[in-house]
N, C-alpha and C. Protein backbone atom coordinates (compact mmCIF):
# COMPACT_ATOMS: atom_id res chain seq x y z
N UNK A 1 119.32 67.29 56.94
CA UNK A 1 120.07 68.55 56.89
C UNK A 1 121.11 68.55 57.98
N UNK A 2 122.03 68.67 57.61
CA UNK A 2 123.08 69.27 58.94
C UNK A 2 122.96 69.34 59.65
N UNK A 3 123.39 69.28 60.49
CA UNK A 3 123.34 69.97 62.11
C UNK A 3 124.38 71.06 62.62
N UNK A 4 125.26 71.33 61.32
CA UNK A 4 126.31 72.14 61.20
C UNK A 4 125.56 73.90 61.24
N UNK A 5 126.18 74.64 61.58
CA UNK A 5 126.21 76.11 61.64
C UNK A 5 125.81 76.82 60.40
N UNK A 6 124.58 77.23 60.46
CA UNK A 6 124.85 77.77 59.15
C UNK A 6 124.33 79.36 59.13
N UNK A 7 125.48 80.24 59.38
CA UNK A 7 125.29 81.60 59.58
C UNK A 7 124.54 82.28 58.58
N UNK A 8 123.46 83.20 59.41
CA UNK A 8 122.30 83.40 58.57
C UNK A 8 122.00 85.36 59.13
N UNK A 9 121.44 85.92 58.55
CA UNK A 9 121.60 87.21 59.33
C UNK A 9 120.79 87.94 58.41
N UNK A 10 119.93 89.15 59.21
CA UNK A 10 118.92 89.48 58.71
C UNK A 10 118.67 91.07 59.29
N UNK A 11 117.62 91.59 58.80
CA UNK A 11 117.17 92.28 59.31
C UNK A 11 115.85 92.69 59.50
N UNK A 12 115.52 93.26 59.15
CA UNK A 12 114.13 93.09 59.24
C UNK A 12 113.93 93.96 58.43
N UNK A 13 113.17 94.71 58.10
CA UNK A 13 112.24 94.99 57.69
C UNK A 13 111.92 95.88 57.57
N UNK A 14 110.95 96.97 57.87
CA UNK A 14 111.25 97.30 57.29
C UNK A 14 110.54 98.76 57.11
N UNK A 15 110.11 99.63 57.31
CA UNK A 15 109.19 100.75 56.53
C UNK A 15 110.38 102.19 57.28
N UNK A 16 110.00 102.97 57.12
CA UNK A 16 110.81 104.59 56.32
C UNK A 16 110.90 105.13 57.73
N UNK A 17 112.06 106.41 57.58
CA UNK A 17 111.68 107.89 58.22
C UNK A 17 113.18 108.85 57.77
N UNK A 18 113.14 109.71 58.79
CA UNK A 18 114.02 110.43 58.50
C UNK A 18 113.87 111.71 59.94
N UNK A 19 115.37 112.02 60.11
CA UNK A 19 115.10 113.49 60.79
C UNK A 19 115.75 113.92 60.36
N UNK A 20 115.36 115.52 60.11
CA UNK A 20 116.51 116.28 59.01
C UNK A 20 117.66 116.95 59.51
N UNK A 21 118.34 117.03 58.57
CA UNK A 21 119.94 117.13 59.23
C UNK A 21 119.75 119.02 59.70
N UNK A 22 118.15 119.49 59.36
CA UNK A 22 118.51 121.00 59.82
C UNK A 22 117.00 121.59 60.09
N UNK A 23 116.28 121.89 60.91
CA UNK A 23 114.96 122.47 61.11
C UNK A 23 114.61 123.34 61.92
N UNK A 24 113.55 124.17 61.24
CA UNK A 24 113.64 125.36 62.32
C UNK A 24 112.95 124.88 63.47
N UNK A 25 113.11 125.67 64.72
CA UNK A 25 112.74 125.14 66.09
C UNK A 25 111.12 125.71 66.05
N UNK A 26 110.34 124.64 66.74
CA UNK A 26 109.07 125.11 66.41
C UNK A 26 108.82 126.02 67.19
N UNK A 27 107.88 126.33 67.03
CA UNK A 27 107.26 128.02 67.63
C UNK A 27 106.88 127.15 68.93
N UNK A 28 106.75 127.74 70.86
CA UNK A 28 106.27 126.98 71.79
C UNK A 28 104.82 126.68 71.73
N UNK A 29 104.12 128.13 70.84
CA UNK A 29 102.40 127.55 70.70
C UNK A 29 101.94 126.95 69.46
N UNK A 30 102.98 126.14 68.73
CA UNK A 30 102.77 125.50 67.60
C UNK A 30 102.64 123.88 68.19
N UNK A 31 101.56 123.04 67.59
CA UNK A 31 101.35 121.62 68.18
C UNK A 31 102.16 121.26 67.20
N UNK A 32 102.97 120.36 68.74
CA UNK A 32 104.07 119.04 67.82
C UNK A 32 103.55 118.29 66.70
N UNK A 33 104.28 118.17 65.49
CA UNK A 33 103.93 117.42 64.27
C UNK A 33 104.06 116.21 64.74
N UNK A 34 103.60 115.00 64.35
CA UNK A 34 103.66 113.56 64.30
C UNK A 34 102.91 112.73 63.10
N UNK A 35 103.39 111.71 62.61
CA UNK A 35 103.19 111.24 61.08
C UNK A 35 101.99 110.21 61.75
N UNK A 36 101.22 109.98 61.15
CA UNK A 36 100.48 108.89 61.92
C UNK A 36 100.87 107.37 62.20
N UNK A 37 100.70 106.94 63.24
CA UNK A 37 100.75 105.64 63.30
C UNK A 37 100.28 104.62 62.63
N UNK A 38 101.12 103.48 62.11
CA UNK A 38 100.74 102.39 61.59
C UNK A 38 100.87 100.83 62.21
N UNK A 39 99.20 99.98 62.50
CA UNK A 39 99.64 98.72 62.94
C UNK A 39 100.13 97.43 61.75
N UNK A 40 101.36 97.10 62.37
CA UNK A 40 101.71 96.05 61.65
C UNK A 40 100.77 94.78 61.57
N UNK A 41 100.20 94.33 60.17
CA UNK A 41 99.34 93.13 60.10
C UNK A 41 100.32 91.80 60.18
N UNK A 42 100.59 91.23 61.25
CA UNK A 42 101.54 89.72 60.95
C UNK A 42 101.24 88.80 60.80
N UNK A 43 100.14 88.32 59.90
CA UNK A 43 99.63 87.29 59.36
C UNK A 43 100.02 87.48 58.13
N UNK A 44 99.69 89.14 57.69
CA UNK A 44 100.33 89.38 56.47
C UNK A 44 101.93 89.74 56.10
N UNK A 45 102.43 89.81 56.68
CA UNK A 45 103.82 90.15 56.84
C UNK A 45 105.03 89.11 57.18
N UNK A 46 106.20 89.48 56.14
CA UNK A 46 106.95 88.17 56.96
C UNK A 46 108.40 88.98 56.58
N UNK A 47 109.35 88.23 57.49
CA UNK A 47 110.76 89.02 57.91
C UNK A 47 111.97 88.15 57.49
N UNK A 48 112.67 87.94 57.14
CA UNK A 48 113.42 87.03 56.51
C UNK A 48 115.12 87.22 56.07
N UNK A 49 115.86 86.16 55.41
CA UNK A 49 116.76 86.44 55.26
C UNK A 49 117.31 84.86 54.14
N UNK A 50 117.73 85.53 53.21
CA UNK A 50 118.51 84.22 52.12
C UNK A 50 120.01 84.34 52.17
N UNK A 51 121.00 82.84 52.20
CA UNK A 51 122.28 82.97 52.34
C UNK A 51 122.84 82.13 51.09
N UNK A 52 123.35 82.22 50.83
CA UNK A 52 124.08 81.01 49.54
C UNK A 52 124.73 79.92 51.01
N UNK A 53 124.74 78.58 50.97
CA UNK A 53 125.19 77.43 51.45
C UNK A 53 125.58 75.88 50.63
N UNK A 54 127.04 76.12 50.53
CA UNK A 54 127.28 75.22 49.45
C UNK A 54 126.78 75.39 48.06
N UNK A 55 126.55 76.43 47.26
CA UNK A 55 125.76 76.67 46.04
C UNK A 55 124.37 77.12 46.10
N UNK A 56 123.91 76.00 47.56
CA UNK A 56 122.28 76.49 47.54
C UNK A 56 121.46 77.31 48.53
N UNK A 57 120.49 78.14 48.05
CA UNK A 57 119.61 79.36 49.11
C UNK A 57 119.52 78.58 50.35
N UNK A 58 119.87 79.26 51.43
CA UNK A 58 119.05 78.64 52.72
C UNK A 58 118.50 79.88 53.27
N UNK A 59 117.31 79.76 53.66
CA UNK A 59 116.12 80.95 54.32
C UNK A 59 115.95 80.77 55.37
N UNK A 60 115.90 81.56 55.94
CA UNK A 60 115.38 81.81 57.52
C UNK A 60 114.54 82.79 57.62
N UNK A 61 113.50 82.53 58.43
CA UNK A 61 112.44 83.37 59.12
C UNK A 61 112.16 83.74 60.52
N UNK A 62 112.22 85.28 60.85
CA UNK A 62 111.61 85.50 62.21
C UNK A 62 110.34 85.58 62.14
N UNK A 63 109.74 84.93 63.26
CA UNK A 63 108.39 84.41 63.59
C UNK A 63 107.54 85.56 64.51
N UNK A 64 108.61 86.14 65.08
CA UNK A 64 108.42 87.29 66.36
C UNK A 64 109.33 88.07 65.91
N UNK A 65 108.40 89.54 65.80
CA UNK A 65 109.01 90.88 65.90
C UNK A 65 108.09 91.97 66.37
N UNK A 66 108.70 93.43 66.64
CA UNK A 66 106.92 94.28 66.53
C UNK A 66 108.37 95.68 66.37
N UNK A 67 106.89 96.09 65.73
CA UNK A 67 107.40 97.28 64.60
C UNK A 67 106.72 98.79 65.19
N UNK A 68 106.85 99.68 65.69
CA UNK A 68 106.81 101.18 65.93
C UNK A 68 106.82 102.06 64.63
N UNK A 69 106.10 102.19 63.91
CA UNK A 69 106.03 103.26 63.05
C UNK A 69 104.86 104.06 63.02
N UNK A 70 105.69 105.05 62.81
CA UNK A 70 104.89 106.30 61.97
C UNK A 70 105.21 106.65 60.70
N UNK A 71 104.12 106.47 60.47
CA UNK A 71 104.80 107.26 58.58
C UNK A 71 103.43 108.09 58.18
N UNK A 72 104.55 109.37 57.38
CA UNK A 72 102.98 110.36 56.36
C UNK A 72 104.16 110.20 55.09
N UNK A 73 103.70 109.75 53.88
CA UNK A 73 104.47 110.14 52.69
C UNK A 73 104.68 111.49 52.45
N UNK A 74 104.01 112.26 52.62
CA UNK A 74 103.49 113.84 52.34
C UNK A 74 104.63 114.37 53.72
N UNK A 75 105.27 113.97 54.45
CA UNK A 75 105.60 114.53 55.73
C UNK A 75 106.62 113.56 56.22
N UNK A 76 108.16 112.95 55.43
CA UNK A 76 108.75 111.95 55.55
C UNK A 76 109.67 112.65 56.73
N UNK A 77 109.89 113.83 57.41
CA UNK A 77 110.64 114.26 58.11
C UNK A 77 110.14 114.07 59.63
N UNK A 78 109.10 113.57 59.87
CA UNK A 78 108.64 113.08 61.45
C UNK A 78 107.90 112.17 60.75
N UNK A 79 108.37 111.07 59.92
CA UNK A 79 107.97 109.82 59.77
C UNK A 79 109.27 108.54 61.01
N UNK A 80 109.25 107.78 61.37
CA UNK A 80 110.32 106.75 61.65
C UNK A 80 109.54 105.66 61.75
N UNK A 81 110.69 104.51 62.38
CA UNK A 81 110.00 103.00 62.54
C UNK A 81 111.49 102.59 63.47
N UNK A 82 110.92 101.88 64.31
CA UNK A 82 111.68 101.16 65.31
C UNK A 82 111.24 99.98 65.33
N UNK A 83 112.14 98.58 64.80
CA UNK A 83 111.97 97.53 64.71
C UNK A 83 112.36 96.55 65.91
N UNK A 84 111.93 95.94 66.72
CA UNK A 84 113.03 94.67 67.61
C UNK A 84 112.61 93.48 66.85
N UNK A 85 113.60 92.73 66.55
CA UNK A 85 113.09 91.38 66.26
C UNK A 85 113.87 90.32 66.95
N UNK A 86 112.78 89.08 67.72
CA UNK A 86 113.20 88.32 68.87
C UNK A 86 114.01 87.03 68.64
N UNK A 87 115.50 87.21 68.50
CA UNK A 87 116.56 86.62 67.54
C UNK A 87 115.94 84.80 67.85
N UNK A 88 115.81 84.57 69.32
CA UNK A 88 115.21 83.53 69.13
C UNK A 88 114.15 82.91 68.33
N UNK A 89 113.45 83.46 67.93
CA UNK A 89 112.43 82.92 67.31
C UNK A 89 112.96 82.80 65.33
N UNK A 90 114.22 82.04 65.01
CA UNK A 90 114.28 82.00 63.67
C UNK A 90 113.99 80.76 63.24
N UNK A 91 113.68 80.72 62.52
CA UNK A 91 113.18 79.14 61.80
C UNK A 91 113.86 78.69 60.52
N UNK A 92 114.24 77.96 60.37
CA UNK A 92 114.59 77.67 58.95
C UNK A 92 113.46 76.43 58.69
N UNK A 93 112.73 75.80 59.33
CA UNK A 93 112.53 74.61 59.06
C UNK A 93 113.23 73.42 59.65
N UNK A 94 114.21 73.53 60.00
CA UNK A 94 115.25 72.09 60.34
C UNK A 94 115.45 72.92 62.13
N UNK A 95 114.81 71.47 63.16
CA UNK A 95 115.05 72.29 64.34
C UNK A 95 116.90 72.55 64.29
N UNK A 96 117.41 71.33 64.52
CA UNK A 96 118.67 71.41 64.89
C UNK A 96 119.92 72.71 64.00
N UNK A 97 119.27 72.50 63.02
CA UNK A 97 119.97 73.87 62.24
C UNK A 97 119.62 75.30 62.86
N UNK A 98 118.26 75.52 63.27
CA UNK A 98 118.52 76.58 63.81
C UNK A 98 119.01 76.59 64.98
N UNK A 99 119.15 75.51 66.35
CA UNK A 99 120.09 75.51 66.96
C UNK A 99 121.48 76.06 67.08
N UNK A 100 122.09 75.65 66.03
CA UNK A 100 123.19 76.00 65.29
C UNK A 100 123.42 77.26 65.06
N UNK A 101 122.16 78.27 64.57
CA UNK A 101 122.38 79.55 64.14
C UNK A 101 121.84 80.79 65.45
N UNK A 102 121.35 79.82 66.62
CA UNK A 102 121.00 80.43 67.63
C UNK A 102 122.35 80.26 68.48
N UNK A 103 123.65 79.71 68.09
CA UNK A 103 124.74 79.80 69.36
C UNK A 103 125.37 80.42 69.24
N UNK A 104 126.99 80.14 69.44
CA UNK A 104 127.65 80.90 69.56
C UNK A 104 128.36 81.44 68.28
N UNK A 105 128.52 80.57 67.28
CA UNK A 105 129.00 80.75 66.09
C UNK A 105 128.03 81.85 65.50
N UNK A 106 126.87 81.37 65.58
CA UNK A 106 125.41 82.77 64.94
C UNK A 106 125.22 83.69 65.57
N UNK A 107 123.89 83.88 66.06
CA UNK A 107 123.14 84.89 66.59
C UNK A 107 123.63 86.15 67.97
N UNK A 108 123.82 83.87 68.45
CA UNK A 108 124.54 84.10 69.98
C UNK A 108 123.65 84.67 71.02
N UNK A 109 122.00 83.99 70.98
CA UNK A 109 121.04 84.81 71.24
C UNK A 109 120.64 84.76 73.18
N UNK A 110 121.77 84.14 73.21
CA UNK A 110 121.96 83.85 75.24
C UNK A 110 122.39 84.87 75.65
N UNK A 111 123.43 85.62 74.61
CA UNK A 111 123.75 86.99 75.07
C UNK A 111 122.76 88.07 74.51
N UNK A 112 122.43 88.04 72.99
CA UNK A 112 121.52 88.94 72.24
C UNK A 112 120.90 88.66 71.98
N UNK A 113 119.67 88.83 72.64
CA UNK A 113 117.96 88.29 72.68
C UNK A 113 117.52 88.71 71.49
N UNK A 114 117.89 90.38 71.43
CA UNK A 114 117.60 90.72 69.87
C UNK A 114 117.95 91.35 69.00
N UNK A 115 117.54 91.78 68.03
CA UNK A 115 118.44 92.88 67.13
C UNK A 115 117.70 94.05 67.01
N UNK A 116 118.25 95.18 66.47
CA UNK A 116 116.87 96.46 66.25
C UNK A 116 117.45 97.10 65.10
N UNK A 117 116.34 97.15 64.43
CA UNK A 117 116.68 98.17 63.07
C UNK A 117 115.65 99.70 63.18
N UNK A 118 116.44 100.89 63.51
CA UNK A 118 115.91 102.27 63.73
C UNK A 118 116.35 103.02 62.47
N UNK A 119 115.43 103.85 62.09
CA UNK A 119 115.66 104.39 60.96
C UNK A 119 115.75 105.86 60.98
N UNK A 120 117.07 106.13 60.02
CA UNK A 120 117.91 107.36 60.39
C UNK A 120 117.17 108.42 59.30
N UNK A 121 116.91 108.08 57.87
CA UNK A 121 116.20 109.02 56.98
C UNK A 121 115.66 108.17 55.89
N UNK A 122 114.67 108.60 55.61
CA UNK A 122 114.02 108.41 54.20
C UNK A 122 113.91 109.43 53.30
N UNK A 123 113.90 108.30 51.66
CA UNK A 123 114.13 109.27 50.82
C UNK A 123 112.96 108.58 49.48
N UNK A 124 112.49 109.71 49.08
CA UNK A 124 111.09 109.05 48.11
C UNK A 124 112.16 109.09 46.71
N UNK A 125 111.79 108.50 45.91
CA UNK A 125 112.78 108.00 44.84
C UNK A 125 111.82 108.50 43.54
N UNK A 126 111.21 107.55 43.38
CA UNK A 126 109.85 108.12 42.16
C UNK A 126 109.05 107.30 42.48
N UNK A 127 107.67 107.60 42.24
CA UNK A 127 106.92 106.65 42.11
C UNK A 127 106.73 105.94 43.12
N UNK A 128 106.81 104.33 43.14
CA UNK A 128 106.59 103.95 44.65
C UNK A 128 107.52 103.61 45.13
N UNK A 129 108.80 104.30 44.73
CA UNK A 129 110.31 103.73 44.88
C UNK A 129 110.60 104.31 46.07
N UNK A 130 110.69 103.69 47.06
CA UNK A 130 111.48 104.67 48.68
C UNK A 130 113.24 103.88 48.92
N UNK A 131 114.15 104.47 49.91
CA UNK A 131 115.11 104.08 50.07
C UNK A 131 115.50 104.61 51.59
N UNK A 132 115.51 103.83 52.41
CA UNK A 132 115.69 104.06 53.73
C UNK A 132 116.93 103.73 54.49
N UNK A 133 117.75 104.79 54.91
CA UNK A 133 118.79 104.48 55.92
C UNK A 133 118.30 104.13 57.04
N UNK A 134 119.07 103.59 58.16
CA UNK A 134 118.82 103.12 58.64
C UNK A 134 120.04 102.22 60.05
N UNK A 135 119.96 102.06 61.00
CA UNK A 135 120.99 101.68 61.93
C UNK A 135 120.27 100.00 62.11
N UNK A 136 121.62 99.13 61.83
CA UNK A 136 121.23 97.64 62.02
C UNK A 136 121.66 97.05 63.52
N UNK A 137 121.27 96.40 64.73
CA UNK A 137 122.07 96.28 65.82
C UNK A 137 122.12 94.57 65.61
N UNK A 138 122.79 93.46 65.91
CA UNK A 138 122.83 92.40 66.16
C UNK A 138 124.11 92.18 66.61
N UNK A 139 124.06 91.35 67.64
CA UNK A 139 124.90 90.72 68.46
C UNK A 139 125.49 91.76 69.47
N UNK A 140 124.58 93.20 69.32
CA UNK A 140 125.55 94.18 69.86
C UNK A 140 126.56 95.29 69.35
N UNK A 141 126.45 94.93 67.77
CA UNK A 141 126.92 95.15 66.95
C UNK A 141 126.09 96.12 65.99
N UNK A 142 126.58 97.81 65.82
CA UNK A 142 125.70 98.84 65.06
C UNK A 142 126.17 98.90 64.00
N UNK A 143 125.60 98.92 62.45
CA UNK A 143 125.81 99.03 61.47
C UNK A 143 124.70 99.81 60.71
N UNK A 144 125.58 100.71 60.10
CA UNK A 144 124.47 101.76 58.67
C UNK A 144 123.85 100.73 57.81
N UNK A 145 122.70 100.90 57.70
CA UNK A 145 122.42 99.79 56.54
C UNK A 145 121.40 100.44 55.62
N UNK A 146 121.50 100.27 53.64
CA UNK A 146 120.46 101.03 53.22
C UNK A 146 119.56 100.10 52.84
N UNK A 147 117.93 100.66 52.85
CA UNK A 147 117.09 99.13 52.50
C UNK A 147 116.68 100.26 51.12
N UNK A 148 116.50 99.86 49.85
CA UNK A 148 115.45 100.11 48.69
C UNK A 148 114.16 99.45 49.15
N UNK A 149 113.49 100.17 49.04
CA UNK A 149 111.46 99.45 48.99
C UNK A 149 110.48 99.87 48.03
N UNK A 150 109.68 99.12 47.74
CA UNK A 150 108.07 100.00 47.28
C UNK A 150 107.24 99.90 48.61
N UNK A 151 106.58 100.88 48.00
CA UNK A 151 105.08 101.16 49.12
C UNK A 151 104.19 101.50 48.14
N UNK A 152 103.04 100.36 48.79
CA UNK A 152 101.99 100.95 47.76
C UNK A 152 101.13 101.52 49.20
N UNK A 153 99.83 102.30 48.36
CA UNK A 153 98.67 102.31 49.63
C UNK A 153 97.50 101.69 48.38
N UNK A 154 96.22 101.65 49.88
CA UNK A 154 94.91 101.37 49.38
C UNK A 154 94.15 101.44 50.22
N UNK A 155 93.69 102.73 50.86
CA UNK A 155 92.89 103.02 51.90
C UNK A 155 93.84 103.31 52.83
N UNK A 156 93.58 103.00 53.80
CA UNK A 156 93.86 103.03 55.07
C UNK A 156 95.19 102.21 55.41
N UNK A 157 95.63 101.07 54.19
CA UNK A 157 96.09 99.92 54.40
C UNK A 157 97.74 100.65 53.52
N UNK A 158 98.95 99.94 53.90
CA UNK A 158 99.70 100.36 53.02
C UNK A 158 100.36 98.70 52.54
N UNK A 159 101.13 98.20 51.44
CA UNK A 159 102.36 97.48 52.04
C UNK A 159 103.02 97.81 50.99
N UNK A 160 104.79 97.57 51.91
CA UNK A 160 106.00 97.67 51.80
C UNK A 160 106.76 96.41 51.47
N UNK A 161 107.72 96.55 50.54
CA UNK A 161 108.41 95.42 50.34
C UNK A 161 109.79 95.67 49.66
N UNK A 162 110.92 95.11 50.60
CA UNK A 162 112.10 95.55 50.34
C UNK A 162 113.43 94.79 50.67
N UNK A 163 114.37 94.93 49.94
CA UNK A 163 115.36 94.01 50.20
C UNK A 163 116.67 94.21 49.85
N UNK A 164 117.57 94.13 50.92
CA UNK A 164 118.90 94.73 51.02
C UNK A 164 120.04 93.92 50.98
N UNK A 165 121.30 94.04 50.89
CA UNK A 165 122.08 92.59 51.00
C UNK A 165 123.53 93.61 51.85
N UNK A 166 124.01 92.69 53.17
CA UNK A 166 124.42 92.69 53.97
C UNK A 166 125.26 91.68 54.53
N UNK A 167 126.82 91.99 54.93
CA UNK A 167 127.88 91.45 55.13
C UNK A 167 127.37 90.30 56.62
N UNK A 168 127.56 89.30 56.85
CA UNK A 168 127.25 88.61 57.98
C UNK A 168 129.17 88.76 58.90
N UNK A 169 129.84 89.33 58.34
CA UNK A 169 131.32 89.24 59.10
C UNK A 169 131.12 91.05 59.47
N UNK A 170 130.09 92.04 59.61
CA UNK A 170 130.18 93.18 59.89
C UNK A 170 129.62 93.09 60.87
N UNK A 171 128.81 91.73 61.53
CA UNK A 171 128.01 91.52 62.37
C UNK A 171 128.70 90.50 63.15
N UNK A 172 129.88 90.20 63.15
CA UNK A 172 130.78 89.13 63.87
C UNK A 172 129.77 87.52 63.57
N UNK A 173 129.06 87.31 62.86
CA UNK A 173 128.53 86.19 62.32
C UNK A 173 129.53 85.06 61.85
N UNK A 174 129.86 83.82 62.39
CA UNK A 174 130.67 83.27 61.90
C UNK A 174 131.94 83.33 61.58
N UNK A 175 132.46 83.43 63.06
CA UNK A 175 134.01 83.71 63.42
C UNK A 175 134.87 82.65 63.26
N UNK A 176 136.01 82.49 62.92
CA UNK A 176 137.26 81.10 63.41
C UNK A 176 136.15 80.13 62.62
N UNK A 177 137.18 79.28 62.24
CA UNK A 177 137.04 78.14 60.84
C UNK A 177 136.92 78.27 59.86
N UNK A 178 136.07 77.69 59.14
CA UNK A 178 135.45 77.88 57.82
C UNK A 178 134.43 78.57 57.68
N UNK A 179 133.58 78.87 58.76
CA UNK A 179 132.93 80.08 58.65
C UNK A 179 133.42 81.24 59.02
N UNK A 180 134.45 81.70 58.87
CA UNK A 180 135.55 83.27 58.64
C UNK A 180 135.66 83.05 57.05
N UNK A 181 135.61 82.09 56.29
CA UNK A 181 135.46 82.10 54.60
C UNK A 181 134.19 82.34 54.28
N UNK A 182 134.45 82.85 53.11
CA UNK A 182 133.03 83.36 52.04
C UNK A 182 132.41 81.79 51.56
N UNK A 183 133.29 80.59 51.80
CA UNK A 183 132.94 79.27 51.39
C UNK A 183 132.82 77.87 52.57
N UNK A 184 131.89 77.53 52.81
CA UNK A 184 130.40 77.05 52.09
C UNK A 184 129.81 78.17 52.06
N UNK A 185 129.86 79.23 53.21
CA UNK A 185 128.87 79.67 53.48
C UNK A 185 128.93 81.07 52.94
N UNK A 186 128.60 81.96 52.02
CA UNK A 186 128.58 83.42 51.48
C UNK A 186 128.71 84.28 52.89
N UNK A 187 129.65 85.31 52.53
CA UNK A 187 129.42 86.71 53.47
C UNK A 187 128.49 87.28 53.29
N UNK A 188 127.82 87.57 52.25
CA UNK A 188 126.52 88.00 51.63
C UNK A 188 125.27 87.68 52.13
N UNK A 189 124.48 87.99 52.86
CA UNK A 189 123.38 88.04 52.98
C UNK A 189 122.15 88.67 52.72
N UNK A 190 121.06 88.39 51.97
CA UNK A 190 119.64 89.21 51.31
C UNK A 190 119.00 88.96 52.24
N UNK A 191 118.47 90.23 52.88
CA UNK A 191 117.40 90.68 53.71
C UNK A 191 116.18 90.64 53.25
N UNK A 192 114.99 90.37 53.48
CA UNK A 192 113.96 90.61 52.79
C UNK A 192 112.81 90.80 53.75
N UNK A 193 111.71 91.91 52.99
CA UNK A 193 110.91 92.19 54.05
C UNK A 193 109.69 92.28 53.15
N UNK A 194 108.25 91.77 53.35
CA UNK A 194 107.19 92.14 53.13
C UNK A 194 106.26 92.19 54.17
N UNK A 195 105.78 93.48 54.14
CA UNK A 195 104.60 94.07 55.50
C UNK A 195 103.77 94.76 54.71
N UNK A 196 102.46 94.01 55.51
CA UNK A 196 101.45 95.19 55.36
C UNK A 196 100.84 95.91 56.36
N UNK A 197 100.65 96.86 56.87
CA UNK A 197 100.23 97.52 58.04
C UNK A 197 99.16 98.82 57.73
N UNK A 198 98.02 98.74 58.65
CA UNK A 198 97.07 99.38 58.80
C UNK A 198 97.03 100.85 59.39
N UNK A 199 96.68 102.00 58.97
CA UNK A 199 96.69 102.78 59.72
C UNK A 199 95.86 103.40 60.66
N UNK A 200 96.17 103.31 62.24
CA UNK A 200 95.59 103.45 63.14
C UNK A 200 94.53 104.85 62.83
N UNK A 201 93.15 104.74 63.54
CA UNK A 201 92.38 106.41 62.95
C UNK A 201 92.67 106.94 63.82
């Protein structure tokens, strides 16, 4: 494989919230609402990202992240999730390629250790259909981003799985040369997220 650059960009991942654009102020002897907490399972869970390269998929995986959520379906207005994920740790499989997507042309992760995806509102769709706004940071760089997901539950346990597609030139990804073209390498990037996470009692 190459040893060439191959700009890759992601986000993570992934689960809901929202604060509403209008609420009444709570009463001072009313206890603060909070959605319950959920631990992320990362054995079961994985964070990812697909690019078109020369015609063909190339994937990358973060290995390291940790996820802050609360979520109540019943109560999506003090639900959120605060994601960091540790830009170093991406893998494609090929060391020297991710080299490549850890410098300056990619990630650029000497300056941006990491990225964070915070979530601005959720919205239940039907069924197990959710759709989450959301703020993307990489390289330093803030972007709106919307993810579509399902959520299922089963006990105590929920998982989420969702996937968005996202400009890698909104994220200064692959500046000057041939990576400022949509060719080899797509502007397009698919995010993809599957988590399952437990809820704390």
């Amino acid at each position: 494989m190459s040893g060439a650059f191959r700009p890759a960009t992601v986000v993570l991942a992934a689960l809901l919230a929202a604060s509403p654009a209008f609420a009444a102020a709570p009463s001072r002897d009313a206890p603060a609402r909070s959605a319950p907490h959920w631990t992320v399972d990362a054995a079961k869970s994985k964070l990812g990202f697909t690019v078109q390269w020369s015609g063909q998929p190339f994937n990358g995986t973060f290995k390291s992240w940790k996820a802050n959520i609360a979520f109540d379906p019943n109560d999506l207005e003090y639900s959120s999730a605060d994601v960091v994920i540790d830009m170093e740790s991406v893998t494609s499989g090929d060391e020297e390629t991710d080299d490549g997507v850890k410098g300056a042309q990619g990630f650029q992760t000497n300056r941006f250790a990491t990225a964070r995806f915070t979530t601005i509102m959720i919205a239940h769709k039907s069924g197990n259909d959710y759709v989450a706004n959301a703020r993307l940071t990489i390289r330093g760089i803030a972007r709106q981003v919307t993810l579509p997901f399902t959520l299922t539950f089963a006990g105590n346990s929920a998982h989420m799985v969702g996937q968005t597609v996202v400009s890698r030139m909104d994220f200064g990804i692959g500046q000057g040369g041939d990576f400022s073209k949509p060719a080899p390498v797509a502007y397009q990037v698919a995010v993809k997220v599957d988590l399952t996470a437990t809820k704390a009692p």
